[in-house]
Protein backbone atom coordinates (compact mmCIF):
# COMPACT_ATOMS: atom_id res chain seq x y z
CA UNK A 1 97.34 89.10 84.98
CA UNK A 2 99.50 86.92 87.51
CA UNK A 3 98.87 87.99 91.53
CA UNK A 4 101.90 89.27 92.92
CA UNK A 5 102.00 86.28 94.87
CA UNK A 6 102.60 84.46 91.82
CA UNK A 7 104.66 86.57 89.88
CA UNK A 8 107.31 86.33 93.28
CA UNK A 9 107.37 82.58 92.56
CA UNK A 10 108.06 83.25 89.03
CA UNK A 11 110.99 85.80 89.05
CA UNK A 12 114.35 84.20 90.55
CA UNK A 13 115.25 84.37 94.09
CA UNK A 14 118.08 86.76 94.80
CA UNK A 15 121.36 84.58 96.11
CA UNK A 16 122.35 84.30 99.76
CA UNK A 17 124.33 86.71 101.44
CA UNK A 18 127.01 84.84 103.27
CA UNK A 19 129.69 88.01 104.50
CA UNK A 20 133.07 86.53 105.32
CA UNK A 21 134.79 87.65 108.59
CA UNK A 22 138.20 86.50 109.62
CA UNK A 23 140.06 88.64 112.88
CA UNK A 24 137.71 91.25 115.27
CA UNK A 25 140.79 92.86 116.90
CA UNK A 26 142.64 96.18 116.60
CA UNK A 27 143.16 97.18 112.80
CA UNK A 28 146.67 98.60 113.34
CA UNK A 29 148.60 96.26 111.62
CA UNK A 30 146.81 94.64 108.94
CA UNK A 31 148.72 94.35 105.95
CA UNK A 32 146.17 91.49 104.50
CA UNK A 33 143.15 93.54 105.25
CA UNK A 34 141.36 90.87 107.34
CA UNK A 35 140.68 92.65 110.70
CA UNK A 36 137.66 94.65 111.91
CA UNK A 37 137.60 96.28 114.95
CA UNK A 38 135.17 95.78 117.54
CA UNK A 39 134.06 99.68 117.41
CA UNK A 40 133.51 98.94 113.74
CA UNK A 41 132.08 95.44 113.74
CA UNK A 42 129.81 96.45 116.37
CA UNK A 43 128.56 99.38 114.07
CA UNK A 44 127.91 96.58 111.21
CA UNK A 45 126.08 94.34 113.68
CA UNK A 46 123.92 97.62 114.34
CA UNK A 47 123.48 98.11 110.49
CA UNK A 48 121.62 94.85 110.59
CA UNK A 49 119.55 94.80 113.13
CA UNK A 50 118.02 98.21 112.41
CA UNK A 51 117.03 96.75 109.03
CA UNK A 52 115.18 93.67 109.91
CA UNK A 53 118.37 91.63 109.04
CA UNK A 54 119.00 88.88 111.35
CA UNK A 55 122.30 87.27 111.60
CA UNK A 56 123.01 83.30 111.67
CA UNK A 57 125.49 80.41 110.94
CA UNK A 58 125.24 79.08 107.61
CA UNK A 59 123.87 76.00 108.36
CA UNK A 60 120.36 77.74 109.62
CA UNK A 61 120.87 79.54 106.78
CA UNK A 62 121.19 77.19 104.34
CA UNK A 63 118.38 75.01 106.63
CA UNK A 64 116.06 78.32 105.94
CA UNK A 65 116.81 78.84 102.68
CA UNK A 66 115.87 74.71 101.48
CA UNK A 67 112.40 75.85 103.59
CA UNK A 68 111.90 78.82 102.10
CA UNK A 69 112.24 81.19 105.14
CA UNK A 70 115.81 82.74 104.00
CA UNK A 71 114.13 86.12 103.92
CA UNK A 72 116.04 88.41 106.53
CA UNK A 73 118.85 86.46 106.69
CA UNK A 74 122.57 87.03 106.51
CA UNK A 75 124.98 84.54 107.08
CA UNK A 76 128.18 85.40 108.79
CA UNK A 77 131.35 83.33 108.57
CA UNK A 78 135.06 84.03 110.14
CA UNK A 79 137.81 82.12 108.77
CA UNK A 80 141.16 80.72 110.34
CA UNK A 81 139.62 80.43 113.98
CA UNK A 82 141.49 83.42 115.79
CA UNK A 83 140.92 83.55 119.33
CA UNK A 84 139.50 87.03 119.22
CA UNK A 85 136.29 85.64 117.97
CA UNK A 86 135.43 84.12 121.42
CA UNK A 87 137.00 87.10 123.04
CA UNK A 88 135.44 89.59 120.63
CA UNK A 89 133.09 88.92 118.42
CA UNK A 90 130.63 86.38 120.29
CA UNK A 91 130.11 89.41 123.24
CA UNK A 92 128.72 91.37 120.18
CA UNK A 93 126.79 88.57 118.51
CA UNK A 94 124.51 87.61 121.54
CA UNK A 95 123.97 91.04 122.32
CA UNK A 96 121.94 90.99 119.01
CA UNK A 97 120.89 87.80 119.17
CA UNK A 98 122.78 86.81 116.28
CA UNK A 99 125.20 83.74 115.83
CA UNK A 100 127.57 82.49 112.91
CA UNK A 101 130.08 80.32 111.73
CA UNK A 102 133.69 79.93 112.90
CA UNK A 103 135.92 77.97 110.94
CA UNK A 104 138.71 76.46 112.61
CA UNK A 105 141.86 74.51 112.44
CA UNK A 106 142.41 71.60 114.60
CA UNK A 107 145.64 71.23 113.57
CA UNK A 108 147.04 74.33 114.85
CA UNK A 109 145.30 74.18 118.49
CA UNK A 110 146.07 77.33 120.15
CA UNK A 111 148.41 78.30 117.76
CA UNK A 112 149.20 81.51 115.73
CA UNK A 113 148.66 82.20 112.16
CA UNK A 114 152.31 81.35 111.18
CA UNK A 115 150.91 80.69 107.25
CA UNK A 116 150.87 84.61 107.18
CA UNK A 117 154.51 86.22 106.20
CA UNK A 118 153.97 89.85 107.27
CA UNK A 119 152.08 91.24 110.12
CA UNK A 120 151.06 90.12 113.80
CA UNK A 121 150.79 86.84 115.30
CA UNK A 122 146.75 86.25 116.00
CA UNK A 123 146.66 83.44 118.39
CA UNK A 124 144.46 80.69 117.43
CA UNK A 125 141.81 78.74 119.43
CA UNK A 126 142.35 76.09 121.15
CA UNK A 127 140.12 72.93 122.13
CA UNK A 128 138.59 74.75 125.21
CA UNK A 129 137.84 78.03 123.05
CA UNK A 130 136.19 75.78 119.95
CA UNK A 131 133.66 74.16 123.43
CA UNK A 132 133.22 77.86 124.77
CA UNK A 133 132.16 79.21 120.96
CA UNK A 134 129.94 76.24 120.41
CA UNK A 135 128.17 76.64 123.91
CA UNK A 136 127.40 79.93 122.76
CA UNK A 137 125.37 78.70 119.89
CA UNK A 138 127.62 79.10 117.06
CA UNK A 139 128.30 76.75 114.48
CA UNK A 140 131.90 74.75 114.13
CA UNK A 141 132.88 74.56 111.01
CA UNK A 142 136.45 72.79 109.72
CA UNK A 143 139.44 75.55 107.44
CA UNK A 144 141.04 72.51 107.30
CA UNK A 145 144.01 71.13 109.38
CA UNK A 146 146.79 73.36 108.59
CA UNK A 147 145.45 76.44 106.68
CA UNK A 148 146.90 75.27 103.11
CA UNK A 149 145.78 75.48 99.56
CA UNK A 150 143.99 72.14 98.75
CA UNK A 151 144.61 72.87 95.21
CA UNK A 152 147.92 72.23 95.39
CA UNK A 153 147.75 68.87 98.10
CA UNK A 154 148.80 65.80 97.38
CA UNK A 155 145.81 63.03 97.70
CA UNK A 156 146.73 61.78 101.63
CA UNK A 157 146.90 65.83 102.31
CA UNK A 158 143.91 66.46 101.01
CA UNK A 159 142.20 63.91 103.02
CA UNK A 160 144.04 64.62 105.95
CA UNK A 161 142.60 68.48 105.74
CA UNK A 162 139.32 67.42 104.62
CA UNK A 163 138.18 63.97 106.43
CA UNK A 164 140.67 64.33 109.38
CA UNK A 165 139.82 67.98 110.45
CA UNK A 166 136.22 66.88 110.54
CA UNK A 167 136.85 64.12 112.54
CA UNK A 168 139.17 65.81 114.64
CA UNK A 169 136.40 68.67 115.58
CA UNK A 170 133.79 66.34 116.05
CA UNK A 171 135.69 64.99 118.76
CA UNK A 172 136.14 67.94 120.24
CA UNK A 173 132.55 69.69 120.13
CA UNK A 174 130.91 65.79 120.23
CA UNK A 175 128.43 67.65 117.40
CA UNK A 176 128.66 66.76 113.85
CA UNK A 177 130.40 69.40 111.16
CA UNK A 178 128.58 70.25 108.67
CA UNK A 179 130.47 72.67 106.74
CA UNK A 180 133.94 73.22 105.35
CA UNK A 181 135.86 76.46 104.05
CA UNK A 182 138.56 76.16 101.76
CA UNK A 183 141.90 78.35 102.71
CA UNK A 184 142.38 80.85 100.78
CA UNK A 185 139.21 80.27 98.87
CA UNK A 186 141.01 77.80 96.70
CA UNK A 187 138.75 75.60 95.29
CA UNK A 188 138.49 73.31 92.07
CA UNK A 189 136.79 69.64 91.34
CA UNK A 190 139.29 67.59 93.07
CA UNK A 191 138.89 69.21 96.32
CA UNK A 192 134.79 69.95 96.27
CA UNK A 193 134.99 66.12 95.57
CA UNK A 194 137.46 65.34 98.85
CA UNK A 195 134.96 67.57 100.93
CA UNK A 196 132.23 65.72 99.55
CA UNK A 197 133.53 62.85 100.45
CA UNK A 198 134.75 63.52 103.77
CA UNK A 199 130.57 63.33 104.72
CA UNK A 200 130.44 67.91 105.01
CA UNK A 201 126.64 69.23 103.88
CA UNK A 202 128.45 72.42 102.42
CA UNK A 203 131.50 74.28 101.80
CA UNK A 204 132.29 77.74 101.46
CA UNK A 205 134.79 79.41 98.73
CA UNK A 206 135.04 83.24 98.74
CA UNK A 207 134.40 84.18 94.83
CA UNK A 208 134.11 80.50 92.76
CA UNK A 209 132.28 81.78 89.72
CA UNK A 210 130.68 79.08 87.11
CA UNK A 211 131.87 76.34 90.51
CA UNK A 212 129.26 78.04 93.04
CA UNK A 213 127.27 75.71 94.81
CA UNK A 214 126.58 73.68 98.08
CA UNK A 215 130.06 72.98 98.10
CA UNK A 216 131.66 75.93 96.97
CA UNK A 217 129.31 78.97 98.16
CA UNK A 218 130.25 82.44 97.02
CA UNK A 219 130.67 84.66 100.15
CA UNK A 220 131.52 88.95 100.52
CA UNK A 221 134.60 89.72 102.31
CA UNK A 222 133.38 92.20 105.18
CA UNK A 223 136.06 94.81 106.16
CA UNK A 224 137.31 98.04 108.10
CA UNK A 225 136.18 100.12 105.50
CA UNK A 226 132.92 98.94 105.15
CA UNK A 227 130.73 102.09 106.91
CA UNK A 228 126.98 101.67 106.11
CA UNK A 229 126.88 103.03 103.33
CA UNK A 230 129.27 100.62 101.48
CA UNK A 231 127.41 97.49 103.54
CA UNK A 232 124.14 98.85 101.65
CA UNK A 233 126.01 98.97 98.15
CA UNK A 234 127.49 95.90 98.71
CA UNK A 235 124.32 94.26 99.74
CA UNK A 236 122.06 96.00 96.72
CA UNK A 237 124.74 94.83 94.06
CA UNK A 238 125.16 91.40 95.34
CA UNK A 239 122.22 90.22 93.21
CA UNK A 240 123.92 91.29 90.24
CA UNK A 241 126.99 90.32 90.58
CA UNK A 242 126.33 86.25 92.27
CA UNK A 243 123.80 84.20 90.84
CA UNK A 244 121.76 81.58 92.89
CA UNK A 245 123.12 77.84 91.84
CA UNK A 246 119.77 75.79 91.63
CA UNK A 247 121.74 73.16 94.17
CA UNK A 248 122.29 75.85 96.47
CA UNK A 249 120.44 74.99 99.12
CA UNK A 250 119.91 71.09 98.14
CA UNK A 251 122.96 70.33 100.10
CA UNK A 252 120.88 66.78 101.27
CA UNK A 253 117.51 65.63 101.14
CA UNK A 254 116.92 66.37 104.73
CA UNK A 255 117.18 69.66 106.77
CA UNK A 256 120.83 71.32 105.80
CA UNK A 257 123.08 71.23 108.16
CA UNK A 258 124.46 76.40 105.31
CA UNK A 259 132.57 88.15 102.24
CA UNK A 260 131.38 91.96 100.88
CA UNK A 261 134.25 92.60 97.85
């Protein structure tokens, strides 16, 4: 009969756990359901910790994971770049000695998130906040210039948002970016292909099915709602419910540089 040793190496591993954050701010007015508040967040950071879960950017995670040291690990991502991640959410991460992934739009510098109809304006970092979060350790990661749908881009849009956002952050952290999230979690081949392109290790999607990949990994949206009980559903049934692509964490040869629903 196989050791257990072996039979571990036989049965497939479970699939990352990437949780997708977007605003840590009062929860008040949230008609899209994308704000935590720091009482709350702090709570889910706590959740963590006191079970041996450590929290980091996706690109250690995905560096882990092609090592095979992924055990323990979560990664956390917050889309759109709102300011309140600086003032908000990094306090709370370091305190843990966690860090994540913020990606933001250099197109909108210090800007709001006008692309959102109803609700608030959530102001937007701005060149000196995208330094401050990457001092802190975190990882930079590009949502693009503008925050649209890259589905429905023309081709110089697309590699404006794709190759031009990159380049644009680079400039500003003088560190190269790694990874990409598509707004809205609109993804298909033409734009995995433009990110590919535009020289990122990795891209994040939110749910992208049959697509899921390097380029287009499946995250779990994180919300208000989710007390500790729901974070341990969501985390038992995530096995189930997202399989592990085989290219998952062959985003190069080298070292990688890698939303609860």
């Amino acid at each position: 009969m196989p050791a257990p040793a072996v039979l571990r190496r036989l049965l497939p591993k479970p699939p990352l756990w990437v949780a997708m954050y977007h605003s840590i701010a009062d929860v008040a007015d949230d008609p899209y359901k994308v704000t935590v508040s720091p009482v709350r967040f702090a709570r889910q950071l706590h959740w963590l910790g006191d079970r041996g879960l450590r929290a980091v950017s996706v690109r250690e995670l995905l560096a882990a994971a092609a090592a095979g040291r992924e055990r323990g690990l979560v990664g956390l991502t917050f889309d759109d770049g709102y300011a309140d991640f600086l003032e908000s959410a990094v306090p709370l991460l370091r305190r843990h000695g966690f860090t994540a992934t913020v990606y933001v739009l250099p197109g909108r510098l210090g800007g709001a998130n006008s692309w959102d109809p109803h609700g608030p304006r959530k102001e937007l970092l701005d060149e000196d906040g995208i330094r401050r979060a990457a001092a802190a350790g975190m990882e930079i990661g590009s949502h693009g210039l503008h925050h649209v749908p890259l589905t429905d881009t023309d081709d110089a849009t697309l590699a404006a948002e794709t190759r031009r956002s990159r380049q644009l952050i680079e400039d500003i952290t003088g560190d190269t970016v790694d990874g990409f999230c598509y707004p809205y979690g609109a993804v298909d081949a033409r734009s995995v292909r433009a990110v590919r392109k535009a020289g990122y290790a990795y891209a994040c999607a939110i749910d992208p099915g049959p697509m899921s990949g390097a380029y287009a990994l499946p995250r779990i949206h994180i919300g208000e709602a989710d007390t500790p009980w729901r974070l341990a559903a969501k985390r038992t049934l995530h096995p189930l419910r997202r399989r592990r692509p085989a290219d998952l964490v062959r985003a190069r040869s080298g070292p990688a540089r890698a939303v609860l629903s």
